[in-house]
C-alpha atoms as a PDB file:
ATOM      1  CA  UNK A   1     107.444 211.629   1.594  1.00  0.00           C
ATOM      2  CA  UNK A   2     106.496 207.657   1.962  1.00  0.00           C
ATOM      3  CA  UNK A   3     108.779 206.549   4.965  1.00  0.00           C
ATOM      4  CA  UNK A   4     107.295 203.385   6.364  1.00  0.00           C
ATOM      5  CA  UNK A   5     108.908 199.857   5.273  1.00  0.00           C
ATOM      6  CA  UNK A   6     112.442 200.885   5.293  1.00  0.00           C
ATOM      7  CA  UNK A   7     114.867 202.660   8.407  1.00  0.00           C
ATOM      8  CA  UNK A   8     116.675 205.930   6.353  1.00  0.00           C
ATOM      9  CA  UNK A   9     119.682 207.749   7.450  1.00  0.00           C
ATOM     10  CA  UNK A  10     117.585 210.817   8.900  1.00  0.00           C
ATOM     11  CA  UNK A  11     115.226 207.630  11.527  1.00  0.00           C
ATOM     12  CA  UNK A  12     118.723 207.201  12.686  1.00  0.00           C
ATOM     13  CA  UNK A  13     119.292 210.238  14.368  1.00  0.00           C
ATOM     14  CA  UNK A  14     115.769 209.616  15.934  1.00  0.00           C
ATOM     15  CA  UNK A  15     116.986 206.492  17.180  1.00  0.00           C
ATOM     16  CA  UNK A  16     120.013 207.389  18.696  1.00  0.00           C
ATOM     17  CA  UNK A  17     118.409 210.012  20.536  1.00  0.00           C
ATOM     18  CA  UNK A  18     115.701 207.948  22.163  1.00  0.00           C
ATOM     19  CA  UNK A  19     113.126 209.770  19.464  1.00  0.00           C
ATOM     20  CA  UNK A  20     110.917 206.165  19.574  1.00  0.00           C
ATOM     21  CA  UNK A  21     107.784 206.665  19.855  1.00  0.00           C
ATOM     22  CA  UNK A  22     107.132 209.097  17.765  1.00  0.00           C
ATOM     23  CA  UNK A  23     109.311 207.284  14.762  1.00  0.00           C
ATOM     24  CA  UNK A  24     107.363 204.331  15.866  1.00  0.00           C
ATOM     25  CA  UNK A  25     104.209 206.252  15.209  1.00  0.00           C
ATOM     26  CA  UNK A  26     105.585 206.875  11.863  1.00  0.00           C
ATOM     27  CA  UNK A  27     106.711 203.845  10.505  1.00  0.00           C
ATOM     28  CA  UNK A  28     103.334 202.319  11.942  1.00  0.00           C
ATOM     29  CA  UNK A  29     101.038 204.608   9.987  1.00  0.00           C
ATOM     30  CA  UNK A  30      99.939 206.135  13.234  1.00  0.00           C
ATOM     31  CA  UNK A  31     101.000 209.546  12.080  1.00  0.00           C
ATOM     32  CA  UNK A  32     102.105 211.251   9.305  1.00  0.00           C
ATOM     33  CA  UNK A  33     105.985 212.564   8.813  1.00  0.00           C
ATOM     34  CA  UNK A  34     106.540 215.816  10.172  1.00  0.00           C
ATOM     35  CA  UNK A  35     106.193 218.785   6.931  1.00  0.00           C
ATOM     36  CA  UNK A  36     109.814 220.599   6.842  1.00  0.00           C
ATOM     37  CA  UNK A  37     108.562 222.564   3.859  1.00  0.00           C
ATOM     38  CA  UNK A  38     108.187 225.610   6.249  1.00  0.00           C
ATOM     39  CA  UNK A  39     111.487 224.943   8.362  1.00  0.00           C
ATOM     40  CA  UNK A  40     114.009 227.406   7.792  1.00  0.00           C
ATOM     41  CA  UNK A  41     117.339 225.806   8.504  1.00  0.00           C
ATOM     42  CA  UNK A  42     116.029 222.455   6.262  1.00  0.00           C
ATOM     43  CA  UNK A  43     115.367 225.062   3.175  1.00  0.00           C
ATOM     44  CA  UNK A  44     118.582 226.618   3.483  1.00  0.00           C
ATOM     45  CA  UNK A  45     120.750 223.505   3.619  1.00  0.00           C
ATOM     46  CA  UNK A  46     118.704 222.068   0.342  1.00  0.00           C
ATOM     47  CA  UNK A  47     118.986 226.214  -1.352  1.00  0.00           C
ATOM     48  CA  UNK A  48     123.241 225.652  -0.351  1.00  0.00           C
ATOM     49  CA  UNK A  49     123.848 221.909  -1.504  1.00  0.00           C
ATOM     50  CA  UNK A  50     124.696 222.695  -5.296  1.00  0.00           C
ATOM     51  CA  UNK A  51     126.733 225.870  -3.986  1.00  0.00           C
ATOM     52  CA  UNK A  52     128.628 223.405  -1.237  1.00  0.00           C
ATOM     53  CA  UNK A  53     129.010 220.734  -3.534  1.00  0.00           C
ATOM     54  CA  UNK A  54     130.765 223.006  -6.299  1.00  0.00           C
ATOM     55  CA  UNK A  55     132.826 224.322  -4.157  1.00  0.00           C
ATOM     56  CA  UNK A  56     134.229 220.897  -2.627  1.00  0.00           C
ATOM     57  CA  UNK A  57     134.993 220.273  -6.088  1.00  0.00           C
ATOM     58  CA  UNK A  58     137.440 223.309  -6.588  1.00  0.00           C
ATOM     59  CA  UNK A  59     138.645 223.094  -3.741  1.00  0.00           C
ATOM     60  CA  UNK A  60     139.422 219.417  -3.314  1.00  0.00           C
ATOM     61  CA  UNK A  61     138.538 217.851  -7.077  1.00  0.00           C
ATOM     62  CA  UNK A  62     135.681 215.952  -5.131  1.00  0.00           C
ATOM     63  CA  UNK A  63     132.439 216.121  -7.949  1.00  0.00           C
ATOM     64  CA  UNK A  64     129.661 214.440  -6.920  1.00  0.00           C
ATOM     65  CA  UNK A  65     126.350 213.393  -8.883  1.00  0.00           C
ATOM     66  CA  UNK A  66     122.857 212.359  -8.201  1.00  0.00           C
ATOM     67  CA  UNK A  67     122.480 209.434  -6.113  1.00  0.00           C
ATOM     68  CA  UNK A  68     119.678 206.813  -6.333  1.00  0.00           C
ATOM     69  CA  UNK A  69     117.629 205.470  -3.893  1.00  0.00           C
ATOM     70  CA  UNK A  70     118.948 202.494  -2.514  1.00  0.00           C
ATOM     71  CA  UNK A  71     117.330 199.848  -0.564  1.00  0.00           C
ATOM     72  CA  UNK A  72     118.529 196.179   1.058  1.00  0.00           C
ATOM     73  CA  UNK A  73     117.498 194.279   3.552  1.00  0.00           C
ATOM     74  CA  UNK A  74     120.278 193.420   6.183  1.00  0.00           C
ATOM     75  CA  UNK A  75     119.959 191.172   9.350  1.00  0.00           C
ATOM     76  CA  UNK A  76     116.464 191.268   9.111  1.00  0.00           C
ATOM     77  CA  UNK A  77     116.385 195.330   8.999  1.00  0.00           C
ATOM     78  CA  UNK A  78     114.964 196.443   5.748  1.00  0.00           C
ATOM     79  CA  UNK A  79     117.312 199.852   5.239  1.00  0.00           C
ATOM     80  CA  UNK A  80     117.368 202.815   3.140  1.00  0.00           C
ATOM     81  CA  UNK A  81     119.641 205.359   1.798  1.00  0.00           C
ATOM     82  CA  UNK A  82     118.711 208.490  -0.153  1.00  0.00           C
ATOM     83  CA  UNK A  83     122.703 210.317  -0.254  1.00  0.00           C
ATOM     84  CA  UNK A  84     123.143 214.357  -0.657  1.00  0.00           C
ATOM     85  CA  UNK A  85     125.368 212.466  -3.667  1.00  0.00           C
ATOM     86  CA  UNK A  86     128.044 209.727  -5.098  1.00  0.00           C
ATOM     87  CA  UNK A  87     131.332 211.549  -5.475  1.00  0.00           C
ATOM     88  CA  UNK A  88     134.472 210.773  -7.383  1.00  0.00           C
ATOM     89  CA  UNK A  89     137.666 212.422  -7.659  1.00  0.00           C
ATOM     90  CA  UNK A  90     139.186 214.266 -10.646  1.00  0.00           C
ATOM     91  CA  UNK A  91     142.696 212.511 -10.035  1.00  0.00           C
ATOM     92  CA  UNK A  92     142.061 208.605  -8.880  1.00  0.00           C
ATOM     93  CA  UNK A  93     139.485 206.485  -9.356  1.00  0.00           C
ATOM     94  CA  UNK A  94     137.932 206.919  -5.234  1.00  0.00           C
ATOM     95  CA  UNK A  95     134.951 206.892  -5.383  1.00  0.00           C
ATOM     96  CA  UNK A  96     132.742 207.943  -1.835  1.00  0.00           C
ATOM     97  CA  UNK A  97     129.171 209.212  -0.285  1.00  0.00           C
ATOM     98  CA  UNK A  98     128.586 212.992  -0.617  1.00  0.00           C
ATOM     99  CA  UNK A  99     126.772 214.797   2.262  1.00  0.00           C
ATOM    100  CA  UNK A 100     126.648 218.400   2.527  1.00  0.00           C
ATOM    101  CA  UNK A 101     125.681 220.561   5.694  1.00  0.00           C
ATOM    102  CA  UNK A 102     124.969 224.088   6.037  1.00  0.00           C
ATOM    103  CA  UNK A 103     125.248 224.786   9.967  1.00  0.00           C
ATOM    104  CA  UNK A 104     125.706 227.797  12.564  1.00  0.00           C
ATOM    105  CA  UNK A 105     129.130 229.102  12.741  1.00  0.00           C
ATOM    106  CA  UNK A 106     129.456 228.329  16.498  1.00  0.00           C
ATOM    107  CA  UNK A 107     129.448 224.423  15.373  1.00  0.00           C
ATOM    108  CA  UNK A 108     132.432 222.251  15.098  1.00  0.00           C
ATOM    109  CA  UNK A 109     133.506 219.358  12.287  1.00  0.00           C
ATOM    110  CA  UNK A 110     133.418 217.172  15.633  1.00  0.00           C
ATOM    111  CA  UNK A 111     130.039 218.182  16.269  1.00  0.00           C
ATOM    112  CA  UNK A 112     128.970 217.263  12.602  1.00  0.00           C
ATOM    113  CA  UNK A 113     130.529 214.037  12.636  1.00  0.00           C
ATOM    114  CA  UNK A 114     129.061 213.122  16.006  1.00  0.00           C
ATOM    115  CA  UNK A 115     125.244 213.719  14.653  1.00  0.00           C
ATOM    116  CA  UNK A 116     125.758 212.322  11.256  1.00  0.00           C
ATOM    117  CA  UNK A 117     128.254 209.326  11.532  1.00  0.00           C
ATOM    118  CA  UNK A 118     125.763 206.550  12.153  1.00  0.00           C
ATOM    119  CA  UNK A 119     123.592 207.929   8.771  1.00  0.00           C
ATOM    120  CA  UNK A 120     126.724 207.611   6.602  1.00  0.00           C
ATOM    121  CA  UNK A 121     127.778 204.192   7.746  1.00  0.00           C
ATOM    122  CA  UNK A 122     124.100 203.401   6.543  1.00  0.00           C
ATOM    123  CA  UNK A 123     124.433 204.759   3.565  1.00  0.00           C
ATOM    124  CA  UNK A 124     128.217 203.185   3.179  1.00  0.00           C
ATOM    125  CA  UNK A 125     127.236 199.639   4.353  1.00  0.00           C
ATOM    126  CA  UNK A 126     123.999 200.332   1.899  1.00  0.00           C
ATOM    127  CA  UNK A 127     125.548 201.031  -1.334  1.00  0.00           C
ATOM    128  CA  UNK A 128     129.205 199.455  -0.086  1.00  0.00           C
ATOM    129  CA  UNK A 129     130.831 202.671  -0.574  1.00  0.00           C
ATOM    130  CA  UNK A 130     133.593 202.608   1.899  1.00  0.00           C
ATOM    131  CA  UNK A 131     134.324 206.250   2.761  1.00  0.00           C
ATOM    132  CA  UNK A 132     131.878 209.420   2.717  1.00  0.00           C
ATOM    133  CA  UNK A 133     132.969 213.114   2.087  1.00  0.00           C
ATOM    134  CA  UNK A 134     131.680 215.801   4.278  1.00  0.00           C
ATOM    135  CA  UNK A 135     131.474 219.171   2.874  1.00  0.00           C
ATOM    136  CA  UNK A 136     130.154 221.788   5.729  1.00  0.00           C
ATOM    137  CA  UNK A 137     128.822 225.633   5.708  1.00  0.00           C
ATOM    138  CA  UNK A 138     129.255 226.661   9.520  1.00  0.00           C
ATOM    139  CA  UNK A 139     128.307 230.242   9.056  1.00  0.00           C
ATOM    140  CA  UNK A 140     130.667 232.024   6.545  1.00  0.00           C
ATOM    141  CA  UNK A 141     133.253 229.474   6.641  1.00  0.00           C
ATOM    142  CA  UNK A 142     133.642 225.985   4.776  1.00  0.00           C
ATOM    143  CA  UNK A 143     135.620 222.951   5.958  1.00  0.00           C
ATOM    144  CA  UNK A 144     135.469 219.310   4.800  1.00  0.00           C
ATOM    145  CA  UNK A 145     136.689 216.016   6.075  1.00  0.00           C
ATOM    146  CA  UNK A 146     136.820 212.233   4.399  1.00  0.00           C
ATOM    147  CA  UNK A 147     135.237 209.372   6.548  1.00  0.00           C
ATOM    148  CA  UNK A 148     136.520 205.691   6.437  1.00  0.00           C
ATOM    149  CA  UNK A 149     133.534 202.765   7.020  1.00  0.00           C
ATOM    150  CA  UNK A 150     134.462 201.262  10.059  1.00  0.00           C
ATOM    151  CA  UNK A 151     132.044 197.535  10.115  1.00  0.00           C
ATOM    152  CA  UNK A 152     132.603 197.732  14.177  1.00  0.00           C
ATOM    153  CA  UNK A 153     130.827 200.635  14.307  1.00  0.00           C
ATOM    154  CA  UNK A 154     128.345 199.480  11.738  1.00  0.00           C
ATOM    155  CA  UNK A 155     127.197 197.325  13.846  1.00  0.00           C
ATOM    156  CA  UNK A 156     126.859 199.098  16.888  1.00  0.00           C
ATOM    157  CA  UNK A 157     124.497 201.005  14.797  1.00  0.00           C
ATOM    158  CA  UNK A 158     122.763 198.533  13.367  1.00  0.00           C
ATOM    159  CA  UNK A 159     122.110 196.569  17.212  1.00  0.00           C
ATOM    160  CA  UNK A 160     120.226 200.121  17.820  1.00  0.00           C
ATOM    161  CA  UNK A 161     118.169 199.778  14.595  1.00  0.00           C
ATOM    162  CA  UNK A 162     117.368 196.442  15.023  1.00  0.00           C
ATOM    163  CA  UNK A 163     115.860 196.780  18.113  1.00  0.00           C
ATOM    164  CA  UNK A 164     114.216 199.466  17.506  1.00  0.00           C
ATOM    165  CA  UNK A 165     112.625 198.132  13.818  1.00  0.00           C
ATOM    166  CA  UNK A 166     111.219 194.756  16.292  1.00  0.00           C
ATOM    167  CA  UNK A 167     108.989 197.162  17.842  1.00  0.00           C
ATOM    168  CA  UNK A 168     107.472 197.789  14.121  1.00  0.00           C
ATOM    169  CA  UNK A 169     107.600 194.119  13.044  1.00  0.00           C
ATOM    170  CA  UNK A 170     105.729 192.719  16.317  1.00  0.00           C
ATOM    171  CA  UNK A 171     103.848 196.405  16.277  1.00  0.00           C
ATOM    172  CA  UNK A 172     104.357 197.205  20.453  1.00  0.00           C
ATOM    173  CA  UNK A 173     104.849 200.661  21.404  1.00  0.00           C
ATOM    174  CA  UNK A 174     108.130 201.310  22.503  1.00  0.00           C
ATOM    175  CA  UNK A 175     109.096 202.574  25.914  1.00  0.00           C
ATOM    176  CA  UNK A 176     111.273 205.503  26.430  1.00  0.00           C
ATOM    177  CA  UNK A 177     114.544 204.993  25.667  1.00  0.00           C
ATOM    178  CA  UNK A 178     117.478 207.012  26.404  1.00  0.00           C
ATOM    179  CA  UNK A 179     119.839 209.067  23.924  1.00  0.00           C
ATOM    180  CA  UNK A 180     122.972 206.707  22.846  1.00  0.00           C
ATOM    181  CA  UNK A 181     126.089 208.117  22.030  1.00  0.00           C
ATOM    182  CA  UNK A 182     128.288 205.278  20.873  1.00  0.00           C
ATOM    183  CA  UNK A 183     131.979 205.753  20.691  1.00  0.00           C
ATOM    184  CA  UNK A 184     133.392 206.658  16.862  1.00  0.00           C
ATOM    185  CA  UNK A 185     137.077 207.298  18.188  1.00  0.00           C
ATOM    186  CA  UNK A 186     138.093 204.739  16.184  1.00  0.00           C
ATOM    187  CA  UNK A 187     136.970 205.463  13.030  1.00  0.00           C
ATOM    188  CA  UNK A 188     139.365 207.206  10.705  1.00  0.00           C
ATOM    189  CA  UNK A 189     138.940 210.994  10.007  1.00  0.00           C
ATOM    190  CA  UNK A 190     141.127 211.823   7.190  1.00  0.00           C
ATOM    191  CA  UNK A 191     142.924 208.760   7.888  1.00  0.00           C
ATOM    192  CA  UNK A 192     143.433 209.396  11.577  1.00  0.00           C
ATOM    193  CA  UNK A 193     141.870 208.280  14.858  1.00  0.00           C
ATOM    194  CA  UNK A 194     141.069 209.279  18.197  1.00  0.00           C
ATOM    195  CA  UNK A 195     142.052 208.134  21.739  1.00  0.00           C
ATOM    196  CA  UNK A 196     140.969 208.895  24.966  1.00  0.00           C
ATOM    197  CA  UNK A 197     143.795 208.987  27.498  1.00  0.00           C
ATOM    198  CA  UNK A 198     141.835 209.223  30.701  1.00  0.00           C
ATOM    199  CA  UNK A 199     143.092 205.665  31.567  1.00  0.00           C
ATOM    200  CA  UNK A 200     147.000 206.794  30.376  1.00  0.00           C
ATOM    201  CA  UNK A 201     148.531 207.836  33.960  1.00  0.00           C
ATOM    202  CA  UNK A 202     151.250 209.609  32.029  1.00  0.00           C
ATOM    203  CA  UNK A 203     149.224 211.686  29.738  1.00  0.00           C
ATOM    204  CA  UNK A 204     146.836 212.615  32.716  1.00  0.00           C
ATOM    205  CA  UNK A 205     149.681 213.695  35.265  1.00  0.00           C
ATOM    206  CA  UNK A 206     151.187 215.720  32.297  1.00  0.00           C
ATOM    207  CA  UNK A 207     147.882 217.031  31.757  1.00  0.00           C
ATOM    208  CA  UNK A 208     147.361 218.606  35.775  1.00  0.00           C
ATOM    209  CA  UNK A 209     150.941 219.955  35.352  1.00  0.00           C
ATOM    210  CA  UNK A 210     150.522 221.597  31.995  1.00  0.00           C
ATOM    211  CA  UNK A 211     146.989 223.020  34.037  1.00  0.00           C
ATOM    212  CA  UNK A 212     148.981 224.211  36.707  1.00  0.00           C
ATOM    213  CA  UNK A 213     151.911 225.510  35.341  1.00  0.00           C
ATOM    214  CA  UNK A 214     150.435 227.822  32.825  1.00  0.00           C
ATOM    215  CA  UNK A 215     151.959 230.951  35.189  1.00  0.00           C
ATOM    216  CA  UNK A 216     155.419 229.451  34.596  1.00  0.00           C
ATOM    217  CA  UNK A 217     156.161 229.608  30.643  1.00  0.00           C
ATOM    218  CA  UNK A 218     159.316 227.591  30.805  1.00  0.00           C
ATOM    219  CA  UNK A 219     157.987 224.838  32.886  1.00  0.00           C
ATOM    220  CA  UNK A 220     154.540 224.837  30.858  1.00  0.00           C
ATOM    221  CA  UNK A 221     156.304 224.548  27.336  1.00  0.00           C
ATOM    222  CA  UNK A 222     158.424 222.022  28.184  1.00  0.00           C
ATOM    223  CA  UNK A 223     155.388 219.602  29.147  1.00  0.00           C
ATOM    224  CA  UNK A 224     153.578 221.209  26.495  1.00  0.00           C
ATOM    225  CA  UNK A 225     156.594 219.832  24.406  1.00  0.00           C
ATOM    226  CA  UNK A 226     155.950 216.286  26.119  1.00  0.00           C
ATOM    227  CA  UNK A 227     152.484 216.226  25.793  1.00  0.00           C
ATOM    228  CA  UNK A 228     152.826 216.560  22.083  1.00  0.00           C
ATOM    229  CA  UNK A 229     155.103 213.995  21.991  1.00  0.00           C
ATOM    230  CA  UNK A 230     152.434 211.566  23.146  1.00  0.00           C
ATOM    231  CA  UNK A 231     150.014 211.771  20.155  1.00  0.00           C
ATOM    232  CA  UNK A 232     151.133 208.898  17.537  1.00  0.00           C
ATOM    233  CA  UNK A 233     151.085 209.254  13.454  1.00  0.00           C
ATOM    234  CA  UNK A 234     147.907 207.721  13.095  1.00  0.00           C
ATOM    235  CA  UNK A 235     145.723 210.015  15.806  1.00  0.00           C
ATOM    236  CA  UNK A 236     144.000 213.165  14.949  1.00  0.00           C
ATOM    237  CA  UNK A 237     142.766 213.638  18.842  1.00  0.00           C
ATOM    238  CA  UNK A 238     144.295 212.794  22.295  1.00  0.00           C
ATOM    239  CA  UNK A 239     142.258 213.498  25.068  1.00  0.00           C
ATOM    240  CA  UNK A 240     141.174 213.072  29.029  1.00  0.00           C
ATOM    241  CA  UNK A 241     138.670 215.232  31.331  1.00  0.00           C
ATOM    242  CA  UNK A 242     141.434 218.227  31.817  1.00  0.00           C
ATOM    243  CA  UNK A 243     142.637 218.654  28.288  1.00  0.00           C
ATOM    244  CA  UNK A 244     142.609 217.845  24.243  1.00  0.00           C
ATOM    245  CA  UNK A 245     145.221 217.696  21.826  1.00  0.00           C
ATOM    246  CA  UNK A 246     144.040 217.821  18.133  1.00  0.00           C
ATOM    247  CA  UNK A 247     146.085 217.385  15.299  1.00  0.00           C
ATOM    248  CA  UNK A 248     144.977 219.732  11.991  1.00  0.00           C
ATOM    249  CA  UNK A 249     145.660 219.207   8.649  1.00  0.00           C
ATOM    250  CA  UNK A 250     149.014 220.699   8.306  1.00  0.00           C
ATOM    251  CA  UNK A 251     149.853 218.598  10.928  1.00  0.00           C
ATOM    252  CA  UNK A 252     150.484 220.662  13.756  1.00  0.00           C
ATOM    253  CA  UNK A 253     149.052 219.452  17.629  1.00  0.00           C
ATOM    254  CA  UNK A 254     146.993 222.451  19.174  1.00  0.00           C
ATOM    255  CA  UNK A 255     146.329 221.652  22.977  1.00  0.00           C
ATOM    256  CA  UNK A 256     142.868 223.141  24.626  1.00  0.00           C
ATOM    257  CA  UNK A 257     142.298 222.958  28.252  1.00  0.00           C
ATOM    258  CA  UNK A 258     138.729 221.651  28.160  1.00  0.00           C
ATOM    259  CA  UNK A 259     135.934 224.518  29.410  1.00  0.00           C
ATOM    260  CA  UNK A 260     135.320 223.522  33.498  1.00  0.00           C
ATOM    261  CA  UNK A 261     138.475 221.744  33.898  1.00  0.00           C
ATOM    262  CA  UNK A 262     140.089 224.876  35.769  1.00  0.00           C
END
């Protein structure tokens, strides 16, 4: 597959993990794109995309269909997006990206979203689709999630990719770079964001006393009580370095005492 002249959603993930030289080889000519024919997990995702897909529609009425290849040129970054699909809904007129994952079962939606959120705002600022659908295979269980385009994160994205596409333009090997893990709290997740509390004295005393009265159950559900209380109608996730309150889709808060906190 031809992948110099253009950054794609996949160089992304390269680029936020400090992957440049050997992208920069890449998009240079210097070396040829790695062959994922004979990778296992690649295979399987691309044998479980039509089987993902159809079930996101029965399940949700998302249907997608194929997606063209779409290329512009933005800031002086020459971008491309190749989508798992453009989906639309049975019972509006949304219309959104498509991606579908197949992934171990030990894997979270979070974890998902974290890897693949810069490729979809590519492929939403690309093709000015403003939300993308995730449909996900961890294991033997499905979940799926809708994305809103958030431009401040866009660009965040698009700072790394610009710097990164200067070394190809002016043709200087890069120097090692480290991973970059920008901040997507605020974009929505099925309408909802995320806030870290860390700097929230209230949440984070509540937090150490919910820790430390977990032998004492009317003490601990009556800050457990209070601690709900703190996450507002538009947040999906409140969290510090002790604990994590997520909200699901039904709506209920489920608070987790993050692993090495006690």
């Amino acid at each position: 597959m031809e992948r110099k002249g253009f950054i794609g959603g996949s160089d992304l993930y390269s680029i936020m993990r400090g992957d440049w030289h050997d992208l920069w080889l890449v998009k240079t000519g210097r070396k040829e794109p790695d062959d994922l024919s004979g990778q296992f997990n690649v295979q399987l995702g691309n044998e479980t995309e039509a089987f993902n897909i159809n079930w996101l529609h029965q399940q949700t009425g998302w249907f997608s269909h194929s997606a063209e290849v779409t290329r512009k040129n933005i800031a002086d970054v020459p971008y491309q997006a190749r989508p798992d699909g453009i989906g639309m809904h049975d019972h509006s007129n949304e219309t959104a990206i498509i991606e579908a994952k197949h992934t171990g079962g030990h894997k979270k939606m979070s974890d998902i979203l974290a890897s693949y959120m810069p490729q979809v705002h590519l492929y939403m600022r690309v093709m000015d689709i403003h939300q993308t659908v995730f449909t996900v295979i961890f294991g033997n269980r499905w979940e799926h999630c809708v994305v809103d385009y958030d431009h401040e994160f866009w660009m965040k994205v698009h700072a790394q990719a610009f710097n990164f596409w200067q070394h190809v333009v002016e043709d200087t090997r890069p120097d090692t770079y480290e991973e970059v893990k920008l901040d997507w709290t605020q974009v929505k997740v099925d309408g909802l964001v995320s806030r870290d509390a860390s700097q929230d004295n209230q949440f984070v005393n509540l937090a150490h006393e919910f820790v430390n009265a977990s032998q004492n159950m009317r003490q601990h559900d009556a800050i457990k009580k209070e601690l709900r209380s703190m996450i507002n109608d538009n947040e999906r996730e409140v969290f510090c370095d002790l604990l994590t309150i997520k909200r699901d889709k039904r709506g209920a808060c489920r608070i987790t005492i993050n692993e090495g906190a006690v």
